[in-house]
N, C-alpha and C. Protein backbone atom coordinates (compact mmCIF):
# COMPACT_ATOMS: atom_id res chain seq x y z
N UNK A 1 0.86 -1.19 0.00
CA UNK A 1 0.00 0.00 0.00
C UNK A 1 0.90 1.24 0.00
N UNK A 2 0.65 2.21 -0.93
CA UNK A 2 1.61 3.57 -1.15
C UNK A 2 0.91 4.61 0.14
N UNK A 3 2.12 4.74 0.87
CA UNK A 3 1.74 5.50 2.21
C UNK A 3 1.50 6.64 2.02
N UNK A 4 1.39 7.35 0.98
CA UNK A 4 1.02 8.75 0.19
C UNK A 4 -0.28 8.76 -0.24
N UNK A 5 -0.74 7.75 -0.71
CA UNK A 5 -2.36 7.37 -0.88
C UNK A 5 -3.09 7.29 0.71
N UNK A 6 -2.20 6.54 0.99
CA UNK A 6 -3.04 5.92 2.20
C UNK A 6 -3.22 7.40 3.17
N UNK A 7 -2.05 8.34 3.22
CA UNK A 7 -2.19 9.51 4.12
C UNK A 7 -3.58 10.61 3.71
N UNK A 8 -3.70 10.37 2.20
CA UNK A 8 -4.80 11.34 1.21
C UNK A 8 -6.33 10.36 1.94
N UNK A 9 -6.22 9.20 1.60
CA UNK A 9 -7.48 8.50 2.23
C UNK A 9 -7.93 8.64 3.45
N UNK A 10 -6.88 8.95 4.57
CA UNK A 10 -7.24 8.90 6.39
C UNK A 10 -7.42 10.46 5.93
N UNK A 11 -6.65 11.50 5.21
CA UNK A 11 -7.37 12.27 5.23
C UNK A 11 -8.39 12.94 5.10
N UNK A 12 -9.06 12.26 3.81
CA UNK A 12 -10.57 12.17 3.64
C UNK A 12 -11.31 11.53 4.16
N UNK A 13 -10.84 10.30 5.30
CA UNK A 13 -11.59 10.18 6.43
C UNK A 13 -12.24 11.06 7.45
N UNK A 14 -11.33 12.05 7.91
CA UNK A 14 -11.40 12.64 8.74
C UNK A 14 -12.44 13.68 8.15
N UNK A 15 -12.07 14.13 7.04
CA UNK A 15 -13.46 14.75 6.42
C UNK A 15 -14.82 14.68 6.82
N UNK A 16 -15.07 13.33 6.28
CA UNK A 16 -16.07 12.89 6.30
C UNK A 16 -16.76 12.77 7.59
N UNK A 17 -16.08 12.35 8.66
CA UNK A 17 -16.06 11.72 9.78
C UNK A 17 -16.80 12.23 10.67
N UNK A 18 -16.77 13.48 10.83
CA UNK A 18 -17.91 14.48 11.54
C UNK A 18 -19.59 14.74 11.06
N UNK A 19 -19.62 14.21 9.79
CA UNK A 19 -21.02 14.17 9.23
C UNK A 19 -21.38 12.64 9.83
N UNK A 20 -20.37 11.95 9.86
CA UNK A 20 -21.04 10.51 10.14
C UNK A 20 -21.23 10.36 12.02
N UNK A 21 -20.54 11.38 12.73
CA UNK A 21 -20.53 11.22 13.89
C UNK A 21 -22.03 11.95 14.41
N UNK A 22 -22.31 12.73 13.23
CA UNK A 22 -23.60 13.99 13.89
C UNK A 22 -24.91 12.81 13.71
N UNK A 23 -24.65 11.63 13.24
CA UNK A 23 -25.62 10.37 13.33
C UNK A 23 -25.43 9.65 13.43
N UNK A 24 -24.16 9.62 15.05
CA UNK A 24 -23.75 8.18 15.71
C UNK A 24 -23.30 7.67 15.16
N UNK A 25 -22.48 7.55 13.76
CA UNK A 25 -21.75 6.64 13.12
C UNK A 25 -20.17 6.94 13.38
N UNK A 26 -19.51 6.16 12.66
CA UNK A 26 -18.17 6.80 12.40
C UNK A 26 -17.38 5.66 10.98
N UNK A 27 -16.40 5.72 10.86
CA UNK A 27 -15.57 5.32 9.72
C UNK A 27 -14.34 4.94 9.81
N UNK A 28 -13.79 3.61 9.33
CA UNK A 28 -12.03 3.13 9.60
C UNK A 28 -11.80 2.53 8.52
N UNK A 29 -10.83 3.15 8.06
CA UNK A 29 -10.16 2.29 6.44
C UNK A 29 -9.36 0.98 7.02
N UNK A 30 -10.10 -0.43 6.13
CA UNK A 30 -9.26 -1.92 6.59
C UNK A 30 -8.14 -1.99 5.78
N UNK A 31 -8.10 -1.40 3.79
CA UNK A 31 -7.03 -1.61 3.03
C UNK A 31 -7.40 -0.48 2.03
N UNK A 32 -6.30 -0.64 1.44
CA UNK A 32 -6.14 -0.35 -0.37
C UNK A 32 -5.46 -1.03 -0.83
N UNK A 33 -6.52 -1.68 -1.94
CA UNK A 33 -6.15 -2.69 -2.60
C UNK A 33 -5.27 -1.96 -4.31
N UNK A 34 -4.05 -2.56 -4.43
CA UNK A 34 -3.90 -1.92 -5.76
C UNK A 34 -4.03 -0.54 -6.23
N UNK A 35 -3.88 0.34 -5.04
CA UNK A 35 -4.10 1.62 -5.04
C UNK A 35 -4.82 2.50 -5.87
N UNK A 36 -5.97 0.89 -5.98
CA UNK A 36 -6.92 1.80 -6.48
C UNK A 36 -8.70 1.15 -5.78
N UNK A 37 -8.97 0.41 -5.24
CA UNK A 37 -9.40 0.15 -4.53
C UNK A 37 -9.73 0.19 -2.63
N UNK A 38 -10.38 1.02 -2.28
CA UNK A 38 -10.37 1.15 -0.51
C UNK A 38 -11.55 0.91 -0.28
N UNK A 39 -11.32 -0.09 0.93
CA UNK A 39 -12.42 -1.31 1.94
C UNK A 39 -12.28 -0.24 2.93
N UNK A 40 -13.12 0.29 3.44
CA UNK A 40 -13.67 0.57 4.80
C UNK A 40 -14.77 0.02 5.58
N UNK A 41 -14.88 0.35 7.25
CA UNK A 41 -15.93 -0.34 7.62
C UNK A 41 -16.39 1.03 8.17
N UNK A 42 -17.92 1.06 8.49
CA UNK A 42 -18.78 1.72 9.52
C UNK A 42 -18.95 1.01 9.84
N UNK A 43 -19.06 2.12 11.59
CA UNK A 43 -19.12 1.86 12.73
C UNK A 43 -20.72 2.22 13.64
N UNK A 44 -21.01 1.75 14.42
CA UNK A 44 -22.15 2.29 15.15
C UNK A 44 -23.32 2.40 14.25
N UNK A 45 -24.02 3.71 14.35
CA UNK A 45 -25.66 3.55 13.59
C UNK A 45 -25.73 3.62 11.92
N UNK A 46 -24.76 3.82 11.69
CA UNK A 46 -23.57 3.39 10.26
C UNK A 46 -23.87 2.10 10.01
N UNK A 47 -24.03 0.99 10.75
CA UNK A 47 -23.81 -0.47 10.24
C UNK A 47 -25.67 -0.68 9.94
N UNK A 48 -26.59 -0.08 10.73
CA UNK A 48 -27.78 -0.37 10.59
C UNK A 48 -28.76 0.50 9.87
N UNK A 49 -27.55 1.46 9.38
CA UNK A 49 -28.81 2.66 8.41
C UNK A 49 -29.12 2.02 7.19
N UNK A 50 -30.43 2.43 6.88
CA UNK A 50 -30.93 1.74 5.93
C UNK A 50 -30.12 2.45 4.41
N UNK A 51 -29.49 3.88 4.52
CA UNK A 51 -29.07 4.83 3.40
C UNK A 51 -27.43 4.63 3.61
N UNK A 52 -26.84 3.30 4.26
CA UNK A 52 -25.50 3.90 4.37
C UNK A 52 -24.71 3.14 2.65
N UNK A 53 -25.61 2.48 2.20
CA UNK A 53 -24.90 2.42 0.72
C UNK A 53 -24.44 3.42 0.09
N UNK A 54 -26.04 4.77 0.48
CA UNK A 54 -25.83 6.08 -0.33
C UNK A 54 -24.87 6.60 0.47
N UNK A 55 -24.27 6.71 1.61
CA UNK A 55 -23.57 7.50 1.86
C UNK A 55 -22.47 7.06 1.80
N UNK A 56 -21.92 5.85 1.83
CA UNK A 56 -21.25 5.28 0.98
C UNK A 56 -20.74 6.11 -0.35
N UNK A 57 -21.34 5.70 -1.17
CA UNK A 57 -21.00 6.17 -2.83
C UNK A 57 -21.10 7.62 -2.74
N UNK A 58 -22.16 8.54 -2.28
CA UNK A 58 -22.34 10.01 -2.16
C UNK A 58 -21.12 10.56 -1.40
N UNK A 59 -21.01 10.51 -0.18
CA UNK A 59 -20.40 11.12 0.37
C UNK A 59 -18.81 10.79 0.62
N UNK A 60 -18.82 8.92 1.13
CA UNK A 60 -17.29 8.72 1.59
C UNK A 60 -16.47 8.52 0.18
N UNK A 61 -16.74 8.13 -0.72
CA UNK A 61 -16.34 7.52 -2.16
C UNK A 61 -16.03 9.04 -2.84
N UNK A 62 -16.89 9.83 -2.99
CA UNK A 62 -16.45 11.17 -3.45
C UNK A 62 -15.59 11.85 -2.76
N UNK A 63 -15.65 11.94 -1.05
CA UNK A 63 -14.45 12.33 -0.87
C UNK A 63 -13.31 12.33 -1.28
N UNK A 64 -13.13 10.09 -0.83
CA UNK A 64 -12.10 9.86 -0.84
C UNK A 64 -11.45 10.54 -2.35
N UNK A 65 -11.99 10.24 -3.64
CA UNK A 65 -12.01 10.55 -4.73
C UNK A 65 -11.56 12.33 -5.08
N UNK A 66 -11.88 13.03 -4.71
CA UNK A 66 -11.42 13.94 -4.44
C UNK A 66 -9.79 14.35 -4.06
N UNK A 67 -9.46 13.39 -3.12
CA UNK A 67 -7.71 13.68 -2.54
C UNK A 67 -7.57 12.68 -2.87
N UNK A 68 -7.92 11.65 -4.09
CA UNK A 68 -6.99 10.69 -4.22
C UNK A 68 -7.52 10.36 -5.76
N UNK A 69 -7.82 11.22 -6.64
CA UNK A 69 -8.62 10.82 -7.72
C UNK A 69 -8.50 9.01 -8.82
N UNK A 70 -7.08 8.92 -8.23
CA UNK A 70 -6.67 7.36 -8.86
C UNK A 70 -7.60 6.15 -8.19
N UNK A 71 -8.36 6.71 -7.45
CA UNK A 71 -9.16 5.66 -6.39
C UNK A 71 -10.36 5.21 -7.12
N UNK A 72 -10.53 4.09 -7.96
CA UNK A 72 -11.91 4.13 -8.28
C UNK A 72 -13.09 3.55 -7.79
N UNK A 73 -12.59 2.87 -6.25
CA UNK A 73 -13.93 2.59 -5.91
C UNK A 73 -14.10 2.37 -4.70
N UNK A 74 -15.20 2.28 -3.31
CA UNK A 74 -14.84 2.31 -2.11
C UNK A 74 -16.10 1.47 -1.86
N UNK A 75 -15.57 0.44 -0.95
CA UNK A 75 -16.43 -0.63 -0.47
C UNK A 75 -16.33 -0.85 1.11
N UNK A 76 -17.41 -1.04 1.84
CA UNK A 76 -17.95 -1.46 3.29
C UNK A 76 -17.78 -3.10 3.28
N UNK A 77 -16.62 -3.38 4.03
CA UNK A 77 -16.77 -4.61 4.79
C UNK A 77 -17.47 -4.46 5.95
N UNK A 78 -17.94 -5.87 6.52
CA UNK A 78 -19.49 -5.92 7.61
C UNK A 78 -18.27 -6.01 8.85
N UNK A 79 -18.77 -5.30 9.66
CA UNK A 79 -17.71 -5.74 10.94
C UNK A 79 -17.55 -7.38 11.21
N UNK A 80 -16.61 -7.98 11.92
CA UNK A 80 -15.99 -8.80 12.27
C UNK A 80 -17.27 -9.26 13.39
């Protein structure tokens, strides 16, 4: 994993992270695959919203996309 990607991705975590906290959720990157692929999981009311696909693709995916435009796609693994 290129630690220059990976620093652009936690940074667009953190972005995001306060919209997901203002509805009990939150957000943790597991990988990047091929540096162009990133698995994250939600956390808390995140795992049971019925819209977190959309916020998913809307919100964390465009971020990330944003500070990392080589990223083409961002996927939710189910917690452990």
């Amino acid at each position: 994993m290129d630690s220059k990607i990976e620093e652009k991705v936690l940074v667009a975590l953190e972005e995001i992270r306060p919209f997901l906290a203002s509805d009990g959720g939150d957000i943790s990157l597991v990988s990047i695959e091929n540096d162009k692929k990133v698995k994250v999981q939600l956390h808390g009311a995140c795992v049971s919203c019925t819209v977190n696909q959309m916020t998913l693709k809307t919100g964390v995916e465009m971020t990330i996309k944003k500070h990392v435009p080589q990223i083409e796609e961002v996927v939710s693994v189910p917690p452990a």
